[in-house]
N, C-alpha and C. Protein backbone atom coordinates (compact mmCIF):
# COMPACT_ATOMS: atom_id res chain seq x y z
N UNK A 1 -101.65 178.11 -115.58
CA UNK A 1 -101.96 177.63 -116.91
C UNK A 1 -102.80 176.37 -116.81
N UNK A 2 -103.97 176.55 -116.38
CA UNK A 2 -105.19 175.57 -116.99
C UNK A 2 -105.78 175.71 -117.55
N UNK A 3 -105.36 174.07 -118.27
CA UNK A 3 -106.50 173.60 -119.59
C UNK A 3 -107.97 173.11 -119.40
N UNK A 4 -108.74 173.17 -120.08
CA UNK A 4 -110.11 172.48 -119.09
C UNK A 4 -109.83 171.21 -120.17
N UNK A 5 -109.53 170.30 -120.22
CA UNK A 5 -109.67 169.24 -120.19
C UNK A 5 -111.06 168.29 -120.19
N UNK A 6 -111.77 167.55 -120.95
CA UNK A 6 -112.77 167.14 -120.98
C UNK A 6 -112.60 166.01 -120.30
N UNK A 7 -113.07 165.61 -119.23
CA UNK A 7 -113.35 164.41 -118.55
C UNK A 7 -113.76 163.33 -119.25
N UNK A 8 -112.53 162.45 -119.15
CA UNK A 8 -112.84 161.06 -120.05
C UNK A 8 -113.92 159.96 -119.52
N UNK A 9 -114.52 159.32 -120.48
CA UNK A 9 -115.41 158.42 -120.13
C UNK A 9 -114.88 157.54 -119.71
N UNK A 10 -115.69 156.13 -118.39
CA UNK A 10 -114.75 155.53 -118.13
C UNK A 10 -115.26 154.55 -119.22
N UNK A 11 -113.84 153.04 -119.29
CA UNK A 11 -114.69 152.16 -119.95
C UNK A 11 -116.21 151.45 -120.15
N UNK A 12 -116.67 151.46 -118.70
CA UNK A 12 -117.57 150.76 -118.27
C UNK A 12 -118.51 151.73 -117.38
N UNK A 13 -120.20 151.14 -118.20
CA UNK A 13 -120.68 152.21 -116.72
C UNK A 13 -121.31 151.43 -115.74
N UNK A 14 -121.78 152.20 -114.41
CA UNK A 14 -122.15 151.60 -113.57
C UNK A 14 -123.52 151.23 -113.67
N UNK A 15 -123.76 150.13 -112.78
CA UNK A 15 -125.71 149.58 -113.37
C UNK A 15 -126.35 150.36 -112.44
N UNK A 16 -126.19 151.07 -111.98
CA UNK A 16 -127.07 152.26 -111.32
C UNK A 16 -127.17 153.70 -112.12
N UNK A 17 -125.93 153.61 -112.67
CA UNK A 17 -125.97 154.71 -113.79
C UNK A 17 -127.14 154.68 -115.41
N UNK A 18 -126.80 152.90 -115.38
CA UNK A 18 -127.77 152.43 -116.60
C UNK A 18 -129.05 152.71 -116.35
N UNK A 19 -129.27 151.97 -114.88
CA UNK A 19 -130.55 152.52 -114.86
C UNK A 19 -131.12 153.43 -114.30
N UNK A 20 -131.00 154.66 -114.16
CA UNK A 20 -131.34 155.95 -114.18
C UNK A 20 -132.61 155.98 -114.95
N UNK A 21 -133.68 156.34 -114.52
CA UNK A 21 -134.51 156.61 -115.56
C UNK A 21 -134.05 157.57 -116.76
N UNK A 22 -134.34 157.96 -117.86
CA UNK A 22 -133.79 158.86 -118.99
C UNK A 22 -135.15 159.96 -118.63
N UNK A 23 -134.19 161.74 -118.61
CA UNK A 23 -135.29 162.72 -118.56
C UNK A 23 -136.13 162.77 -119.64
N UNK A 24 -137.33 163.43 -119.02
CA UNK A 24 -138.66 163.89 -120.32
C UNK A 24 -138.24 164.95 -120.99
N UNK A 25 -137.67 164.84 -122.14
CA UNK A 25 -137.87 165.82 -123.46
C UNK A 25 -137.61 165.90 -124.63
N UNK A 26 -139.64 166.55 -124.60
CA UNK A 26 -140.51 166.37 -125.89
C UNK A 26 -139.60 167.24 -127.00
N UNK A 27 -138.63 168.13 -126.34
CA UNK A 27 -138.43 168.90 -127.72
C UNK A 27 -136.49 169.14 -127.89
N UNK A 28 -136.18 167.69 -127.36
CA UNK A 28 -134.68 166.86 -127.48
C UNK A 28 -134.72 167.28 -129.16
N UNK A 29 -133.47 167.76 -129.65
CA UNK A 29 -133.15 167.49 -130.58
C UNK A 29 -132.73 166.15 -131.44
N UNK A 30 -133.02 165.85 -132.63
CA UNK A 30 -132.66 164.04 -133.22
C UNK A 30 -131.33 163.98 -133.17
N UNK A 31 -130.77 162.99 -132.58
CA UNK A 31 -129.58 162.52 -132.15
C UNK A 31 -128.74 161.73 -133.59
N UNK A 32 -128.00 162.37 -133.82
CA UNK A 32 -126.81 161.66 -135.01
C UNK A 32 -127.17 160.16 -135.11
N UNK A 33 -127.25 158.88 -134.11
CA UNK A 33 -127.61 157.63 -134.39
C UNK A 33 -128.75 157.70 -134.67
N UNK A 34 -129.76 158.30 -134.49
CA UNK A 34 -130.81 158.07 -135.06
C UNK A 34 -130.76 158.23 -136.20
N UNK A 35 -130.30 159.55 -136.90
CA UNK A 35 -129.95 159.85 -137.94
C UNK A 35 -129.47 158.42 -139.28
N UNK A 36 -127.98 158.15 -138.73
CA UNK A 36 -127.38 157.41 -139.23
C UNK A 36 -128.23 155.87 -138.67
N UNK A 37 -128.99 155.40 -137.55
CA UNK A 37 -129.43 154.38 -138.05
C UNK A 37 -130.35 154.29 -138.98
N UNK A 38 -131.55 155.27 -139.00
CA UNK A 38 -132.61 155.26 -140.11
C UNK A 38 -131.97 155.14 -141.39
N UNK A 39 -130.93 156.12 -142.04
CA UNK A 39 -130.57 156.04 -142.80
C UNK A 39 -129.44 154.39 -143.34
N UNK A 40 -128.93 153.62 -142.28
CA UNK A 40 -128.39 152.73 -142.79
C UNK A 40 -129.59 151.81 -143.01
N UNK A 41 -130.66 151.85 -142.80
CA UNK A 41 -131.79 150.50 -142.59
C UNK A 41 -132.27 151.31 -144.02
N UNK A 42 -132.19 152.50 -144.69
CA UNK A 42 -132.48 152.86 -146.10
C UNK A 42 -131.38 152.27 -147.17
N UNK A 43 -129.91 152.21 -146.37
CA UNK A 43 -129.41 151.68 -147.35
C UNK A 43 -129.51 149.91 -147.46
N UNK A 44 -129.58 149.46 -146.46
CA UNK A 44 -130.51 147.90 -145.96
C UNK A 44 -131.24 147.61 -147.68
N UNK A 45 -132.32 148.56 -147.62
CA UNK A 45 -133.50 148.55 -148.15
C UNK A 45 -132.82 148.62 -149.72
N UNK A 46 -131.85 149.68 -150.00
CA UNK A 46 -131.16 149.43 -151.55
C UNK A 46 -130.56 148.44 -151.53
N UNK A 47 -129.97 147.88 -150.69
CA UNK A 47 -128.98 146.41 -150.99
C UNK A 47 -130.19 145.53 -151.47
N UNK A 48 -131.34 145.57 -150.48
CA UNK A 48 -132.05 144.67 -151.17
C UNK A 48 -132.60 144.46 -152.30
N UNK A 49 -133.11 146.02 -152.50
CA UNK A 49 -133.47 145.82 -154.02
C UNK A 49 -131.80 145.62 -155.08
N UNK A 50 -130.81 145.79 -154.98
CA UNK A 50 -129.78 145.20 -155.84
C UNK A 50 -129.78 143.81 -155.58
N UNK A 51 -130.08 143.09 -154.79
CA UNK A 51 -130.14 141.76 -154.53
C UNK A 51 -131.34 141.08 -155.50
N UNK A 52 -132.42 142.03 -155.06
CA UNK A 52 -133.35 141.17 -155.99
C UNK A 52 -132.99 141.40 -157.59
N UNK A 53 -132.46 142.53 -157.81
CA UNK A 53 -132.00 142.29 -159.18
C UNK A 53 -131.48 141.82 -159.91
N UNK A 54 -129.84 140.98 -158.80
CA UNK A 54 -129.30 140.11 -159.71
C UNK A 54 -129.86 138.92 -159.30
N UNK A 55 -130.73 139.00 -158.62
CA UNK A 55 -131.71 137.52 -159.09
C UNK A 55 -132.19 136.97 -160.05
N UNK A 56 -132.68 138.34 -160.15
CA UNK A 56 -133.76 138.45 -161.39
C UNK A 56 -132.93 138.40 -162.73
N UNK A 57 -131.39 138.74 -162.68
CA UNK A 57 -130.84 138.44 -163.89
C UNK A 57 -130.43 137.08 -163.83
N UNK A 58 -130.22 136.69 -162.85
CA UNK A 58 -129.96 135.45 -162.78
C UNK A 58 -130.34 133.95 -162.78
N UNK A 59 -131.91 134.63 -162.55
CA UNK A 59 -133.01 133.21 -161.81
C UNK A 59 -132.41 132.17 -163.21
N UNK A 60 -132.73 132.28 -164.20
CA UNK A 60 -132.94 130.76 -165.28
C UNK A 60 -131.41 130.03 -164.64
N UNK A 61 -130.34 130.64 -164.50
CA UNK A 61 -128.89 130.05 -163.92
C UNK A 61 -129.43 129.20 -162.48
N UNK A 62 -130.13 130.25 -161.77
CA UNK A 62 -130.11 129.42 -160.54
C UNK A 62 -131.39 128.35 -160.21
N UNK A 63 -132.41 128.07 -161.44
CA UNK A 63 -133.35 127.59 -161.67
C UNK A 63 -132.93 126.26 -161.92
N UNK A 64 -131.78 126.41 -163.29
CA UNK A 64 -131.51 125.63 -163.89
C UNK A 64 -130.37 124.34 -163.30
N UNK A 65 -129.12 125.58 -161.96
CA UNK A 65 -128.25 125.01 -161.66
C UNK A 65 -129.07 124.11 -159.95
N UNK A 66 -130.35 124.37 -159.83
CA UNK A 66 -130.97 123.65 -158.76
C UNK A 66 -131.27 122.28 -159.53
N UNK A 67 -131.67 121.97 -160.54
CA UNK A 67 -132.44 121.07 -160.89
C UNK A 67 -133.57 120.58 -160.30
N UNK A 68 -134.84 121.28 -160.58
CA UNK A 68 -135.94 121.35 -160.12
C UNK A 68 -136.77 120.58 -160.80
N UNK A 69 -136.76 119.34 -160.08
CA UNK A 69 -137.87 118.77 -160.99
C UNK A 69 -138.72 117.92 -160.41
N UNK A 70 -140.02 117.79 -160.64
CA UNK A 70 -141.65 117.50 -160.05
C UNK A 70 -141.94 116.49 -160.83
N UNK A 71 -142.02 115.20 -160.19
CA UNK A 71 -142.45 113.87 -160.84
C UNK A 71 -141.78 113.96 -162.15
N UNK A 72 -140.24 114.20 -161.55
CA UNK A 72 -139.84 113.38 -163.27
C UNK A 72 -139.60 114.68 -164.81
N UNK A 73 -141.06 115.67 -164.22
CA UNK A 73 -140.70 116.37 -164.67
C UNK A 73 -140.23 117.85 -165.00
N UNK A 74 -139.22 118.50 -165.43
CA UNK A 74 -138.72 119.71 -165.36
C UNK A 74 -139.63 120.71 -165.46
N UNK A 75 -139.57 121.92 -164.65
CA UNK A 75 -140.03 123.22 -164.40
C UNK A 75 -140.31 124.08 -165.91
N UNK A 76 -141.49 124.06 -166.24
CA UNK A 76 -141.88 125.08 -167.47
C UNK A 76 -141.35 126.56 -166.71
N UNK A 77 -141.63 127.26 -168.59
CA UNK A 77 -140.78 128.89 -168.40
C UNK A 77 -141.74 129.40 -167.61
N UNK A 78 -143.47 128.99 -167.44
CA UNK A 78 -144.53 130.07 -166.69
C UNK A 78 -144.46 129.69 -165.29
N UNK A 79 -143.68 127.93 -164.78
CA UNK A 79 -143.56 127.97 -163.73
C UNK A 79 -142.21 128.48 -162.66
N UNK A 80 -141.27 128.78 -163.67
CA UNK A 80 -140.04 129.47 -163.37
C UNK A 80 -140.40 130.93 -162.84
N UNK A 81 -141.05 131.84 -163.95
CA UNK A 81 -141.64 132.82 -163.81
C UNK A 81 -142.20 133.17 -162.40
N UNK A 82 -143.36 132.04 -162.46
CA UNK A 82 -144.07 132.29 -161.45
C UNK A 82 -143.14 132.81 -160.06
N UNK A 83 -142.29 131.30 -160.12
CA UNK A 83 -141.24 130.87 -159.02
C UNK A 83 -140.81 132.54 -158.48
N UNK A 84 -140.65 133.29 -159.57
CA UNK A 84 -139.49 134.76 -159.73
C UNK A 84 -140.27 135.64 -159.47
N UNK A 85 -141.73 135.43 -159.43
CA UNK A 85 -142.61 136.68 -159.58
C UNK A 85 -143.23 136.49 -157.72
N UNK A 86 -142.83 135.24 -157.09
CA UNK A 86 -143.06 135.24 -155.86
C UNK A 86 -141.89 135.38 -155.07
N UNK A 87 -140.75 135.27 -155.47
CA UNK A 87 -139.30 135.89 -154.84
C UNK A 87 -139.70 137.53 -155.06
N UNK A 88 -139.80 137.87 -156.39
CA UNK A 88 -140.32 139.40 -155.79
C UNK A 88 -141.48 139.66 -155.19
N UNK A 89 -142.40 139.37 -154.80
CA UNK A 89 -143.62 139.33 -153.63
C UNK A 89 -143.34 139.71 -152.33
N UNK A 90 -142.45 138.51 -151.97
CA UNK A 90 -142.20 138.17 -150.77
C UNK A 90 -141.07 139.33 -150.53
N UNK A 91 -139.86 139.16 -151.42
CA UNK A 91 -138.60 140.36 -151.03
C UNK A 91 -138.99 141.94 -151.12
N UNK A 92 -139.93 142.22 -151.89
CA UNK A 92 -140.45 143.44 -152.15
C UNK A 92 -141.62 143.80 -150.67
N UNK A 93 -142.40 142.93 -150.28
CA UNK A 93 -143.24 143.63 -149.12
C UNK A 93 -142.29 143.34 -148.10
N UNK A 94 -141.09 142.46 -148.08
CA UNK A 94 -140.28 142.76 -146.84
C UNK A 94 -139.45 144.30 -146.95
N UNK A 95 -139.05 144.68 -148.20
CA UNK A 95 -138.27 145.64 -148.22
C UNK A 95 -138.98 146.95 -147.89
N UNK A 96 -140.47 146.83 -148.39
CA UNK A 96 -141.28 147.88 -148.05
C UNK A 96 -142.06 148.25 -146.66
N UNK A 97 -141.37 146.96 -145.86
CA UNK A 97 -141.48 147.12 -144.16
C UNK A 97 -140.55 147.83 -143.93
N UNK A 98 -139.35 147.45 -144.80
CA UNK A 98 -138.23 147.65 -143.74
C UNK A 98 -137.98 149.55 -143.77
N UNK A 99 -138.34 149.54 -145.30
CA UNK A 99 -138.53 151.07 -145.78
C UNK A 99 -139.29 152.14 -145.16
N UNK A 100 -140.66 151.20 -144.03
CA UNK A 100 -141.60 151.99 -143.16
C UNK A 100 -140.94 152.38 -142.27
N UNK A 101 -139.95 151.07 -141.61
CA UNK A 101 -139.88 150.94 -140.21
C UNK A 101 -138.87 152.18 -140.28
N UNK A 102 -137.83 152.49 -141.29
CA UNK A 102 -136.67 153.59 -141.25
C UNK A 102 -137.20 154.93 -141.42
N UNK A 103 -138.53 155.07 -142.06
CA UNK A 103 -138.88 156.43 -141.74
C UNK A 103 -139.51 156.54 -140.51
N UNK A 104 -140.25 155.53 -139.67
CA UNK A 104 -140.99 155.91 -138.26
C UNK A 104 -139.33 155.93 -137.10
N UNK A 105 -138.54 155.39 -137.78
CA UNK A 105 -137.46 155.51 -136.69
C UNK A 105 -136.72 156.91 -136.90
N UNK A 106 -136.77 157.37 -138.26
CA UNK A 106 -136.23 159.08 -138.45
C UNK A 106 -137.18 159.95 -137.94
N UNK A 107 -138.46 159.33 -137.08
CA UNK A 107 -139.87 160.23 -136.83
C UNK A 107 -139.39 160.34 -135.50
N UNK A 108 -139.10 159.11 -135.21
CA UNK A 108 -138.46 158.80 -133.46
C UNK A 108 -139.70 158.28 -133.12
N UNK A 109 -140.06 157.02 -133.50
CA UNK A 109 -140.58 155.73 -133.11
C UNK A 109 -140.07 155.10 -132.26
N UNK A 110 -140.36 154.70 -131.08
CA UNK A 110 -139.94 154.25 -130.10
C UNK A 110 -139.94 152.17 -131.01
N UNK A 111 -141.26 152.07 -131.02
CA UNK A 111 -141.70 150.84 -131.40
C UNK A 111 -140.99 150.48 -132.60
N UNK A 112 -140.83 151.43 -133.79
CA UNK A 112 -140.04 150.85 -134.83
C UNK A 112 -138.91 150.54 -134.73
N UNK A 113 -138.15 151.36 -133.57
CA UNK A 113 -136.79 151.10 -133.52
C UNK A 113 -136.62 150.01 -132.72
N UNK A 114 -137.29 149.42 -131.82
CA UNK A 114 -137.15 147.88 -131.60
C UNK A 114 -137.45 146.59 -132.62
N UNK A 115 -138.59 147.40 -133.45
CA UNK A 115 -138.50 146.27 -134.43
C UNK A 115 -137.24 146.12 -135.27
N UNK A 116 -136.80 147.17 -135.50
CA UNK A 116 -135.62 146.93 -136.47
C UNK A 116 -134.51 146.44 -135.62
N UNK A 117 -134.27 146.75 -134.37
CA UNK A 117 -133.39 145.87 -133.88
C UNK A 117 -133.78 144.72 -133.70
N UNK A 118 -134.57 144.33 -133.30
CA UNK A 118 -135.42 142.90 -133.44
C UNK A 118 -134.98 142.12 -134.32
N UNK A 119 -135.27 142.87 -135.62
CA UNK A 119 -134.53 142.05 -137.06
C UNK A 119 -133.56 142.02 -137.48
N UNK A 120 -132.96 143.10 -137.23
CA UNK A 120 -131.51 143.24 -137.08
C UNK A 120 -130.70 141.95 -136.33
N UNK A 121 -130.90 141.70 -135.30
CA UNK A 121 -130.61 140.25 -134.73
C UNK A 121 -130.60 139.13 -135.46
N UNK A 122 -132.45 139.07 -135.45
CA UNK A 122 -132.35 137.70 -136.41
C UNK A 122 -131.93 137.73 -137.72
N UNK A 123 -131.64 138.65 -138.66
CA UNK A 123 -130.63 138.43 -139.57
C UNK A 123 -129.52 138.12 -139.01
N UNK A 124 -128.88 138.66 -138.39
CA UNK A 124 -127.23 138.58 -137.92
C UNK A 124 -127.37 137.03 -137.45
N UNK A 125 -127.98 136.61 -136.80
CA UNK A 125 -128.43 135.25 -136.08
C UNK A 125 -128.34 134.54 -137.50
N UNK A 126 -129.39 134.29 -138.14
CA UNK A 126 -129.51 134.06 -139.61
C UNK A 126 -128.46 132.98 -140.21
N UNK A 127 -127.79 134.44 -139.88
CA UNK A 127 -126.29 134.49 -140.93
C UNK A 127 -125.06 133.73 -140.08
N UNK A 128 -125.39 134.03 -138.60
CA UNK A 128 -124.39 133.03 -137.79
C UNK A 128 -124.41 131.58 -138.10
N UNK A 129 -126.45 131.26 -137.95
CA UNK A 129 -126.60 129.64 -137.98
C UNK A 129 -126.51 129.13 -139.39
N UNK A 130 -126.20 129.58 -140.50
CA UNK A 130 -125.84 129.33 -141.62
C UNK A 130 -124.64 129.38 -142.26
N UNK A 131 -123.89 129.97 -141.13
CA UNK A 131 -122.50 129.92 -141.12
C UNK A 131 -121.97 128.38 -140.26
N UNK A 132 -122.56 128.51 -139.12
CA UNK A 132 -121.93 127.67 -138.63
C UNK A 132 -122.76 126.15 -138.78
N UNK A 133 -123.64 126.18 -139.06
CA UNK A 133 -124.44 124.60 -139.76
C UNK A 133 -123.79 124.39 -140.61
N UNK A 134 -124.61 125.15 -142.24
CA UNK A 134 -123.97 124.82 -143.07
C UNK A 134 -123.35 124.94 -143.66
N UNK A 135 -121.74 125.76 -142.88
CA UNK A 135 -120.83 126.32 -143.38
C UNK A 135 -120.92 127.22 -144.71
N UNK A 136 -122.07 127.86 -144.66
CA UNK A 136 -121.94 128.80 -145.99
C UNK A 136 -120.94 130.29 -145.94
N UNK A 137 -120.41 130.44 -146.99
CA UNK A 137 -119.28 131.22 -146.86
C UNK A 137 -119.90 132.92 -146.84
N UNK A 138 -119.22 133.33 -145.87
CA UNK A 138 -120.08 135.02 -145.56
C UNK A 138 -119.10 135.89 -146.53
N UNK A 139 -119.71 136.09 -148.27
CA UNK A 139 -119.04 136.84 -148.77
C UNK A 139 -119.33 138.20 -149.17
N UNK A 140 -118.56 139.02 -149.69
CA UNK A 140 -118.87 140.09 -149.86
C UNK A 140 -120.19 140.51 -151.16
N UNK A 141 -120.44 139.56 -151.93
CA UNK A 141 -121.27 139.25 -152.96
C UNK A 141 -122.84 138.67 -152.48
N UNK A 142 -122.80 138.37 -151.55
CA UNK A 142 -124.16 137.77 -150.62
C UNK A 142 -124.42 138.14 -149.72
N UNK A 143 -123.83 137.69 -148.76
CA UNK A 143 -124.26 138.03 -146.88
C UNK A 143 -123.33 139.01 -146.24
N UNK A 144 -122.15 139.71 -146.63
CA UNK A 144 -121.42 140.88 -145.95
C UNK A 144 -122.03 141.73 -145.64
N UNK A 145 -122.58 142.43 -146.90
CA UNK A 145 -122.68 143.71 -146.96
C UNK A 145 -124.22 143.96 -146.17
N UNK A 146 -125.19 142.71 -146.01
CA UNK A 146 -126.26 142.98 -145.65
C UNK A 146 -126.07 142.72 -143.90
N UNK A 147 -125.15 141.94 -143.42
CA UNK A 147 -124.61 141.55 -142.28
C UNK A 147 -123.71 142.84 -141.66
N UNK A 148 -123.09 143.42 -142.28
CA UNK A 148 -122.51 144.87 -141.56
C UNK A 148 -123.62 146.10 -141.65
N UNK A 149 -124.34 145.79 -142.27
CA UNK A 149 -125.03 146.88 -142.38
C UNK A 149 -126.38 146.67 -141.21
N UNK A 150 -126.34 145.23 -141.00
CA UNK A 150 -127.64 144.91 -139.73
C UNK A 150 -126.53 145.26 -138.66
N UNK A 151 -124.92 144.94 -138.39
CA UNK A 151 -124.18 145.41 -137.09
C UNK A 151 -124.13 147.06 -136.84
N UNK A 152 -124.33 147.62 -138.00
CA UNK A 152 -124.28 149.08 -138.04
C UNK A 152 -125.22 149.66 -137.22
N UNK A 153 -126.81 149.09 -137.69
CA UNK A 153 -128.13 149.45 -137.07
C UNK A 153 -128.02 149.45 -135.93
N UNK A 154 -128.08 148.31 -135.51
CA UNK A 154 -127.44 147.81 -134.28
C UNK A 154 -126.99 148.50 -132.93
N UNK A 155 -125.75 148.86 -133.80
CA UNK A 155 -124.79 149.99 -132.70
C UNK A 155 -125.20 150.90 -132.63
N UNK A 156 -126.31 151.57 -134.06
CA UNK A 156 -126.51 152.62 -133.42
C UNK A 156 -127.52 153.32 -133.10
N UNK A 157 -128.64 152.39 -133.29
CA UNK A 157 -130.31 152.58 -132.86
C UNK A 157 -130.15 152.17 -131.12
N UNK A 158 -128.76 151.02 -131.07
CA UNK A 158 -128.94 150.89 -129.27
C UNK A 158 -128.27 151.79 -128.52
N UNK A 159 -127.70 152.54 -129.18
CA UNK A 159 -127.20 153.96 -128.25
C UNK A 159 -128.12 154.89 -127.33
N UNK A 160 -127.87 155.06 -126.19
CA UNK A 160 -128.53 155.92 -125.08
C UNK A 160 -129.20 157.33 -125.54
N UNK A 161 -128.35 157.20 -126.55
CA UNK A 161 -129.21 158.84 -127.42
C UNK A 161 -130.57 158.40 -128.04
N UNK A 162 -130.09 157.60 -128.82
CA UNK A 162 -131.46 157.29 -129.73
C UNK A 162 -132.05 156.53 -129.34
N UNK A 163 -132.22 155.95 -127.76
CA UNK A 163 -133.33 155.48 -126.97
C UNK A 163 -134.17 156.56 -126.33
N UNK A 164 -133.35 157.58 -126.05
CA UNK A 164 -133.72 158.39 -125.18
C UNK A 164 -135.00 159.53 -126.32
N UNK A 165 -133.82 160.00 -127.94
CA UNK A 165 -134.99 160.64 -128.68
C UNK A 165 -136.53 159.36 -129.19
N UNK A 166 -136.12 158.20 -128.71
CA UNK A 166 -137.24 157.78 -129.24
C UNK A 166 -138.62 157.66 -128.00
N UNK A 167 -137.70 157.67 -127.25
CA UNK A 167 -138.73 157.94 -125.83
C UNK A 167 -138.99 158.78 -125.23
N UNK A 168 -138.67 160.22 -125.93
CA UNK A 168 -138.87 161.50 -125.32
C UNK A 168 -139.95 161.98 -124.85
N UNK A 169 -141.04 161.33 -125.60
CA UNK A 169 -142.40 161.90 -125.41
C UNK A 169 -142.94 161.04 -124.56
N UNK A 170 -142.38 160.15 -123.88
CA UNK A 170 -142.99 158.80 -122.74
C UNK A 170 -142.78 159.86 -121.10
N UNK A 171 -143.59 159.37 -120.17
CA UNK A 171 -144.03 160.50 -119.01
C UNK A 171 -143.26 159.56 -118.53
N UNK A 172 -142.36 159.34 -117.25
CA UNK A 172 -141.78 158.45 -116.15
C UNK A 172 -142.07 159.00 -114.69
């Protein structure tokens, strides 16, 4: 009575095992992390646009609760505006990178998927040195949800699978 039993992984692998070159193939099926990272760097991309929205409901509160004022004198409604119309500028062509970079990584972009880990970091980084400078509080209303969702990418764009489908088509 034998079971075949699947041979467990060990904890740890060996650095000769790591570096193994990874085989050539062009016609690897897309690996689940790839899957699920492209798609969490899409949901990335909706947090942000809900972010910019309750900005945008919010800006005169957070305009008002800065006290912004230039020689004395307070911020007109066209320079508030303005202020709001360059928070969406700036948050909107970042979101519409980030929106590129998740479809060239569902293409199996080798290059996109380092950029997004790339940024993936320095957000998480970000969010560390602003934690620990200026003690700002990591809540679920601000920096959580965009902070688990950069650890998500993370784990799973750096998986051996979805290095390997993004480098399938590279000759070694």
């Amino acid at each position: 009575m034998s079971e075949k039993v699947p041979r467990k992984r060990t904890a740890f692998e060996s650095p000769a095992r790591l570096a193994r070159p990874l085989t050539h193939d062009p016609n690897m099926p897309r690996p689940a992390a790839t899957v699920a990272g492209g798609l969490l760097v899409l949901l990335r991309v909706l947090a942000g646009v809900i972010w910019l929205l309750s900005i945008t409901f919010e800006w005169r509160h957070i305009v008002h609760d800065a006290s912004v004022v230039i020689d004395g004198v307070p911020l007109s409604e066209e320079e508030r505006a303005l202020g709001l119309g360059f928070v969406w500028l700036v948050g909107g062509a970042v979101l519409l990178f980030d929106a590129v970079m998740a479809i060239f990584v569902l293409r199996g972009g080798n290059r996109s998927r380092v950029t997004v880990l790339f940024f993936s970091v320095l957000s998480i980084s970000f969010a560390f040195s602003a934690w620990w400078v200026q003690g700002q509080d990591i809540r679920i209303s601000s920096t959580l949800l965009n902070l688990g969702l950069d650890i998500l990418v993370l784990l799973a764009l750096s998986s051996r699978k979805a290095a390997a489908y993004a480098r399938r088509n590279e000759r070694r």
